[in-house]
N, C-alpha and C. Protein backbone atom coordinates (compact mmCIF):
# COMPACT_ATOMS: atom_id res chain seq x y z
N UNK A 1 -169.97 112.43 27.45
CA UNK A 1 -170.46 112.06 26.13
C UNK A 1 -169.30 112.17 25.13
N UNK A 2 -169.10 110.90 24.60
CA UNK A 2 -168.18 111.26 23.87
C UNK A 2 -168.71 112.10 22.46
N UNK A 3 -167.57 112.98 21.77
CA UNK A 3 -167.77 114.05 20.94
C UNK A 3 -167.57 112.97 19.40
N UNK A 4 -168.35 113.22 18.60
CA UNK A 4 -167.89 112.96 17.09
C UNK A 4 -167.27 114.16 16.24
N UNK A 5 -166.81 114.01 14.78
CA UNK A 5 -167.02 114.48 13.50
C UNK A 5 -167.82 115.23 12.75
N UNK A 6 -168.27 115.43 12.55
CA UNK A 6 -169.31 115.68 10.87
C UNK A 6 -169.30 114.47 10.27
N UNK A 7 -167.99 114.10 9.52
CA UNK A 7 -167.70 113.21 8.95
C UNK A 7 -168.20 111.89 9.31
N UNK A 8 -167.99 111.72 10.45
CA UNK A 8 -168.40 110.19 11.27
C UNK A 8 -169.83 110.77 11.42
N UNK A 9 -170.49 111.44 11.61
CA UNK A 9 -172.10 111.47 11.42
C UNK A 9 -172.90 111.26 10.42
N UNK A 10 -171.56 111.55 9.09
CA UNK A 10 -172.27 111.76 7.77
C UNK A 10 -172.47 110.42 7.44
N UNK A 11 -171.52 109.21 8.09
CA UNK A 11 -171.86 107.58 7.66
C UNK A 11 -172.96 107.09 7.98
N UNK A 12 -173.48 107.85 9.32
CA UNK A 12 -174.86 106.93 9.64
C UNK A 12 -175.74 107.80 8.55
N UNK A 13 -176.36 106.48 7.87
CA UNK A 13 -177.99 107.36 6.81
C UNK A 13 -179.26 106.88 7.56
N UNK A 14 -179.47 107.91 8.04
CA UNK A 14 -180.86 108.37 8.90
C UNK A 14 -181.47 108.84 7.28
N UNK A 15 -182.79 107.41 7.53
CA UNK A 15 -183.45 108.17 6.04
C UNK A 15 -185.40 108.07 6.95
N UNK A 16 -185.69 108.63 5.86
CA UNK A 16 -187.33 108.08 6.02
C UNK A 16 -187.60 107.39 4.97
N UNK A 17 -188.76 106.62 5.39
CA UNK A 17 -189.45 105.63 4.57
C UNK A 17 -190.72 105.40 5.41
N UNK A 18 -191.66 104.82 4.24
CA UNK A 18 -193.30 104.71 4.53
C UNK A 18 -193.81 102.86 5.07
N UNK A 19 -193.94 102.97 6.57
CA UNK A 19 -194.10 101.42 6.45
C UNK A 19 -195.63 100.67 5.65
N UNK A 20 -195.15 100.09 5.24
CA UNK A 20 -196.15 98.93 4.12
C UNK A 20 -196.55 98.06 4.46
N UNK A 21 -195.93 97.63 5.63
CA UNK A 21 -196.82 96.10 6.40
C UNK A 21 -196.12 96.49 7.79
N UNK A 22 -197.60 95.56 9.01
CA UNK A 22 -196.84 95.92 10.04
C UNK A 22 -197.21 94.50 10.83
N UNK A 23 -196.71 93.75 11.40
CA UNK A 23 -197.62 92.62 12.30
C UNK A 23 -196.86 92.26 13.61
N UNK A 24 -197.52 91.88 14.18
CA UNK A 24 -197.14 91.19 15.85
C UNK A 24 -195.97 90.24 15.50
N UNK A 25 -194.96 90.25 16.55
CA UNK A 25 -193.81 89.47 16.31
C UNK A 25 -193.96 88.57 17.87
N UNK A 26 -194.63 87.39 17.78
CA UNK A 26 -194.79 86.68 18.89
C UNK A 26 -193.75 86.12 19.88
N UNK A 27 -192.32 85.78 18.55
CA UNK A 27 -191.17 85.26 19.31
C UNK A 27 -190.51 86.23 19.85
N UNK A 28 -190.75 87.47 19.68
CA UNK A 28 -189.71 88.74 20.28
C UNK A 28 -189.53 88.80 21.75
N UNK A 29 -188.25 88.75 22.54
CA UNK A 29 -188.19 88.78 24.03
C UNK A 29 -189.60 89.61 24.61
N UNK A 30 -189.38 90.95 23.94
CA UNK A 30 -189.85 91.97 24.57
C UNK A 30 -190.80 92.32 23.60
N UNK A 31 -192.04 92.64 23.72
CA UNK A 31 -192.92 92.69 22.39
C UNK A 31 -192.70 93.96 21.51
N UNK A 32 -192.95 93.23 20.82
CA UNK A 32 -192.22 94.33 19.41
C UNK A 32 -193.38 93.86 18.28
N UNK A 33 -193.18 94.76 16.68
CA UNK A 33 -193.29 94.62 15.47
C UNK A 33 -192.71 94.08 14.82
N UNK A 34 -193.35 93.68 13.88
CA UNK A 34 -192.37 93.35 12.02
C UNK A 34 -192.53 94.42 11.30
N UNK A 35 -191.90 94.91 10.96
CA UNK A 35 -192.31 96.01 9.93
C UNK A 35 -191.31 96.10 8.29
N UNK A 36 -191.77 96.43 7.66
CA UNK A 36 -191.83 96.40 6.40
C UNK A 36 -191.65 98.05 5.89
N UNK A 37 -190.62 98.82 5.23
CA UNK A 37 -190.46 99.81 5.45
C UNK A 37 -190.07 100.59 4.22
N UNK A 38 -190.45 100.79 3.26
CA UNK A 38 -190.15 101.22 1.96
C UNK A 38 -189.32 102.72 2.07
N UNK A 39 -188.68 102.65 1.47
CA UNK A 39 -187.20 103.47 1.70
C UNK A 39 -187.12 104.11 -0.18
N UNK A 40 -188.17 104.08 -0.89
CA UNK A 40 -188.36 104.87 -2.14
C UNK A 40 -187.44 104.12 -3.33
N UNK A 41 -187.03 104.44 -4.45
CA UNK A 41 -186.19 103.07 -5.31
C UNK A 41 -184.55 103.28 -5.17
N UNK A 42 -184.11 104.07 -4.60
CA UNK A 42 -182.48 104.27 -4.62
C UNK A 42 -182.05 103.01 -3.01
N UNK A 43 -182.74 103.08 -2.60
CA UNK A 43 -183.08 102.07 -1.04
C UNK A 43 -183.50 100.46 -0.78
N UNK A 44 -184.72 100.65 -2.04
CA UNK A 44 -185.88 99.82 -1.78
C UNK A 44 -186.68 99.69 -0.39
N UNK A 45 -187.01 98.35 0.09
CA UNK A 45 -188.18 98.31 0.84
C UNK A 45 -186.92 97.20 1.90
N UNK A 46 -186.87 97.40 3.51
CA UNK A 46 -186.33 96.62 4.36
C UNK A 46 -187.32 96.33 5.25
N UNK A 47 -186.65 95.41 6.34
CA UNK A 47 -187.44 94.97 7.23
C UNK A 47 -187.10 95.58 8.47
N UNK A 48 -187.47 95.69 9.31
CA UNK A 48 -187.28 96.13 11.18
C UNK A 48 -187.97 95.42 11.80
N UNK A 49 -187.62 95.10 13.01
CA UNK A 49 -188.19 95.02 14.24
C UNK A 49 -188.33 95.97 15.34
N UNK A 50 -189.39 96.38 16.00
CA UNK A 50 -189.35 97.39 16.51
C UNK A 50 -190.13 97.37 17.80
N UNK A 51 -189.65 97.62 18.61
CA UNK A 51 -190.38 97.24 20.25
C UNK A 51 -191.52 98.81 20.37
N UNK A 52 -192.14 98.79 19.98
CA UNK A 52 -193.30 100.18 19.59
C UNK A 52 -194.54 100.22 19.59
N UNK A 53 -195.00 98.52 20.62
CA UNK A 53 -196.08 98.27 20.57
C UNK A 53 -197.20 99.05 21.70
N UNK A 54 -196.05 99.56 22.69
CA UNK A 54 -197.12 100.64 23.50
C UNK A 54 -198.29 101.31 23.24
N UNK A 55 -197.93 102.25 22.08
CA UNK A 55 -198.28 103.21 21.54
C UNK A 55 -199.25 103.42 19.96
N UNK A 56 -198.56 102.10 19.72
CA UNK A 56 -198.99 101.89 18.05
C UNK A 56 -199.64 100.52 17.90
N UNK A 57 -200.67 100.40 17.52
CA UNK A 57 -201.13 99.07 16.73
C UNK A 57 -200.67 98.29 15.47
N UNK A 58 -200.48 97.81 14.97
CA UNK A 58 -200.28 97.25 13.57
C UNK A 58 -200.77 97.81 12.62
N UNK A 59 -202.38 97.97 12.43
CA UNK A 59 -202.95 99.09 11.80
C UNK A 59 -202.76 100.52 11.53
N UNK A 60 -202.60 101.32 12.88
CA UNK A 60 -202.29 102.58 12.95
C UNK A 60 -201.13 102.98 12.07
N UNK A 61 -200.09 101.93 12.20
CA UNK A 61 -198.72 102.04 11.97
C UNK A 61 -198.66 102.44 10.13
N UNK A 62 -199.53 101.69 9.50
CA UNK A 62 -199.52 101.48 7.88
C UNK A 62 -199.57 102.85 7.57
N UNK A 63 -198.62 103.51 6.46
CA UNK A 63 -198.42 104.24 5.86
C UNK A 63 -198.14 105.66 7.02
N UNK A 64 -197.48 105.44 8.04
CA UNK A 64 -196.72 106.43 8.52
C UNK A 64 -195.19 106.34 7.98
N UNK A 65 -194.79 107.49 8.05
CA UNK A 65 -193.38 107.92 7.42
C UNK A 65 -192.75 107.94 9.11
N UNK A 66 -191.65 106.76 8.71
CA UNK A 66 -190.54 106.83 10.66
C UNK A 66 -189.38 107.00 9.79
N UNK A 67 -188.25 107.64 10.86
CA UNK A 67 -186.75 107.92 10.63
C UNK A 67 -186.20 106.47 10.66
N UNK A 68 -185.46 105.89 10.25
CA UNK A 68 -184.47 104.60 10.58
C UNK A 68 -183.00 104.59 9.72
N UNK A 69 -182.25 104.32 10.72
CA UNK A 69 -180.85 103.92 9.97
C UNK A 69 -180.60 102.81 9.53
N UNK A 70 -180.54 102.95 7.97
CA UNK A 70 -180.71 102.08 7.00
C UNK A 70 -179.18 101.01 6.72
N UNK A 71 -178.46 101.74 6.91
CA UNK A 71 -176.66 101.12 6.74
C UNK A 71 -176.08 100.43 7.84
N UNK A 72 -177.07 100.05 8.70
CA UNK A 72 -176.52 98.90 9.67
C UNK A 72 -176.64 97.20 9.17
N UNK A 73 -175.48 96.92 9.76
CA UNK A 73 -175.82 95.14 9.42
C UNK A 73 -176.58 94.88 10.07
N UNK A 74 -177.31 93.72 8.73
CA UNK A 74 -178.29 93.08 9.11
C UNK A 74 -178.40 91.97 10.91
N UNK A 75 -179.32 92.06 11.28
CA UNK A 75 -179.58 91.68 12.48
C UNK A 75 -180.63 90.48 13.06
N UNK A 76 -179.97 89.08 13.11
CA UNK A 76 -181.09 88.41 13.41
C UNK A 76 -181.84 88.49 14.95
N UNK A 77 -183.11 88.72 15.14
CA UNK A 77 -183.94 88.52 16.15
C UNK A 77 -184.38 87.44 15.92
N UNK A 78 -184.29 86.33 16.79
CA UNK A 78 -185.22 85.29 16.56
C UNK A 78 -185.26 84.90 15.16
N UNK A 79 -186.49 84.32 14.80
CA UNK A 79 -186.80 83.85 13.83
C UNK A 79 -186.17 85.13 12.36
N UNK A 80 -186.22 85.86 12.53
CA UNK A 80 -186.46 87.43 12.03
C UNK A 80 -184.79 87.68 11.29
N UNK A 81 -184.85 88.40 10.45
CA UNK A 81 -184.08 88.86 9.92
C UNK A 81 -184.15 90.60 9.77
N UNK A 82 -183.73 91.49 10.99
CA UNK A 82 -183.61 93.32 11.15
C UNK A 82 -182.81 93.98 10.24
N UNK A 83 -182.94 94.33 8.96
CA UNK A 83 -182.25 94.92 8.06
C UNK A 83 -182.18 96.69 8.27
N UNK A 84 -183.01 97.21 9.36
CA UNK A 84 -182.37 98.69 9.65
C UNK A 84 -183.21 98.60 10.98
N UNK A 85 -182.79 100.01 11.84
CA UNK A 85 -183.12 100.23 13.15
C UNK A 85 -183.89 101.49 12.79
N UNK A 86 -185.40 101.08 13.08
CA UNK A 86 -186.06 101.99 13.21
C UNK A 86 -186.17 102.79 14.45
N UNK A 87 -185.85 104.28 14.35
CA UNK A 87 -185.33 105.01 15.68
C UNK A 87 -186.93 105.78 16.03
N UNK A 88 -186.31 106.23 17.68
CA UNK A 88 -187.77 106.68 18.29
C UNK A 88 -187.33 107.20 19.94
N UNK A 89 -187.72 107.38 20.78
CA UNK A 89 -187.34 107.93 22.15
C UNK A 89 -188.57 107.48 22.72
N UNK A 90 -187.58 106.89 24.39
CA UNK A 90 -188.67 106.49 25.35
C UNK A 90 -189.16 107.21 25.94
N UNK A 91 -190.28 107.42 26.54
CA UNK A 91 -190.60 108.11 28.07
C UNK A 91 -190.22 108.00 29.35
N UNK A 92 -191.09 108.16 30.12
CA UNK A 92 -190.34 108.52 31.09
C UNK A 92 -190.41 107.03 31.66
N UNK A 93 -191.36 106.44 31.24
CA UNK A 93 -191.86 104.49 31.72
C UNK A 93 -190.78 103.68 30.33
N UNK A 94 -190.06 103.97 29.52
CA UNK A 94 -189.49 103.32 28.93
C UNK A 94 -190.47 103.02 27.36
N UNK A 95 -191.09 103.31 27.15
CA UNK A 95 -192.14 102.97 26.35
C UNK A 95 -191.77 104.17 25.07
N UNK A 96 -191.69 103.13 23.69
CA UNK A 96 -191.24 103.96 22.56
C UNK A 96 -192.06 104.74 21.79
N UNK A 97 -191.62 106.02 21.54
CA UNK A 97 -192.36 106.29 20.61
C UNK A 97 -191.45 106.77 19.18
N UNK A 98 -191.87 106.61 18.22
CA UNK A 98 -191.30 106.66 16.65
C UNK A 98 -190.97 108.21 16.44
N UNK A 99 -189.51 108.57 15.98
CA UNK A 99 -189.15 109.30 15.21
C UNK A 99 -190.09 109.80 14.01
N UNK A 100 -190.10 111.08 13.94
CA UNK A 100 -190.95 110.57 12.46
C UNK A 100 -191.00 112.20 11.77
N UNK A 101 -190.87 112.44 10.43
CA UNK A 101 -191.28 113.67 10.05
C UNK A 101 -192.82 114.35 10.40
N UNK A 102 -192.63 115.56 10.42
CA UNK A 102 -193.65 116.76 10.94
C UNK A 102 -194.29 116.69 9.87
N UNK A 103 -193.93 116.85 8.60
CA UNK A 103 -194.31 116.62 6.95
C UNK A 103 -193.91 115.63 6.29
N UNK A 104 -195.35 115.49 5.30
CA UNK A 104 -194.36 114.42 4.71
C UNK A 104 -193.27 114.63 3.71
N UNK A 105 -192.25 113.45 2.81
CA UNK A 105 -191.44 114.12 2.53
C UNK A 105 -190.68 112.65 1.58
N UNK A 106 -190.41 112.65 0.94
CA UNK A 106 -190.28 111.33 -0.19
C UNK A 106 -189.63 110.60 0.87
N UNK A 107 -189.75 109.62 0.01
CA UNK A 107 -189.11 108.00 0.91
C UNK A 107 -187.78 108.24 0.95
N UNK A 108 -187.27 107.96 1.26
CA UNK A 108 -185.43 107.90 1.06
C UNK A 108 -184.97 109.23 1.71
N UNK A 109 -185.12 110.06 1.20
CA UNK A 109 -184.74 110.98 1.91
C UNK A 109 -184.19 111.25 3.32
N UNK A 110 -182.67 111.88 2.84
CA UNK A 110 -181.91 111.91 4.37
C UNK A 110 -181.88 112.77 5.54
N UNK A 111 -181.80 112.15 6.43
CA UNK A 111 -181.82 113.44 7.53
C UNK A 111 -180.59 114.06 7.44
N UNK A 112 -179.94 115.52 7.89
CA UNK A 112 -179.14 116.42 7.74
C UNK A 112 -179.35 117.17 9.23
């Protein structure tokens, strides 16, 4: 494994934010979300795509708080335009589940 910094950790911003819309992304290789992800006003509101459909419905998803790194370039999927990577860990079948605070905790806000 290669070793980092502090410094080089401190560039990635791992923030939270509350998703606001969530819907089926039909053209996605692998089935995934759209999601819509409000990141509080220093941030605003981005978009993701997110392969998380195992576990989560579209519905369920509205107004949970997920971790995502917000300072990546933007990313076209398909039709789609991925403005951050919403993060999460697979199981043991590959199947995602969402990062996410224990509490809640304002939008934007960074992980440390």
């Amino acid at each position: 494994m290669k070793q980092i910094t502090y410094p080089e950790f401190e560039q990635v911003e791992l923030r939270v934010g509350t998703i606001t819309h969530a819907e089926t992304f039909p053209q996605a290789r692998k089935p995934a979300y759209k999601l819509t992800i409000d990141f509080g006003p220093e941030i605003g509101t981005k978009r993701s795509s997110a392969q998380i459909t195992h576990y989560y419905t579209p519905e369920q998803l509205i107004g949970t708080q997920v971790v995502a790194v917000v300072n990546f370039a933007a990313k076209q999927i398909g039709p789609f335009i991925s403005e951050c990577l919403t993060t999460g860990f697979a199981d043991s079948e590959g199947n995602i589940t969402l990062t996410r605070p224990e509490h809640p905790v304002p939008n934007g806000t960074k992980l440390f």
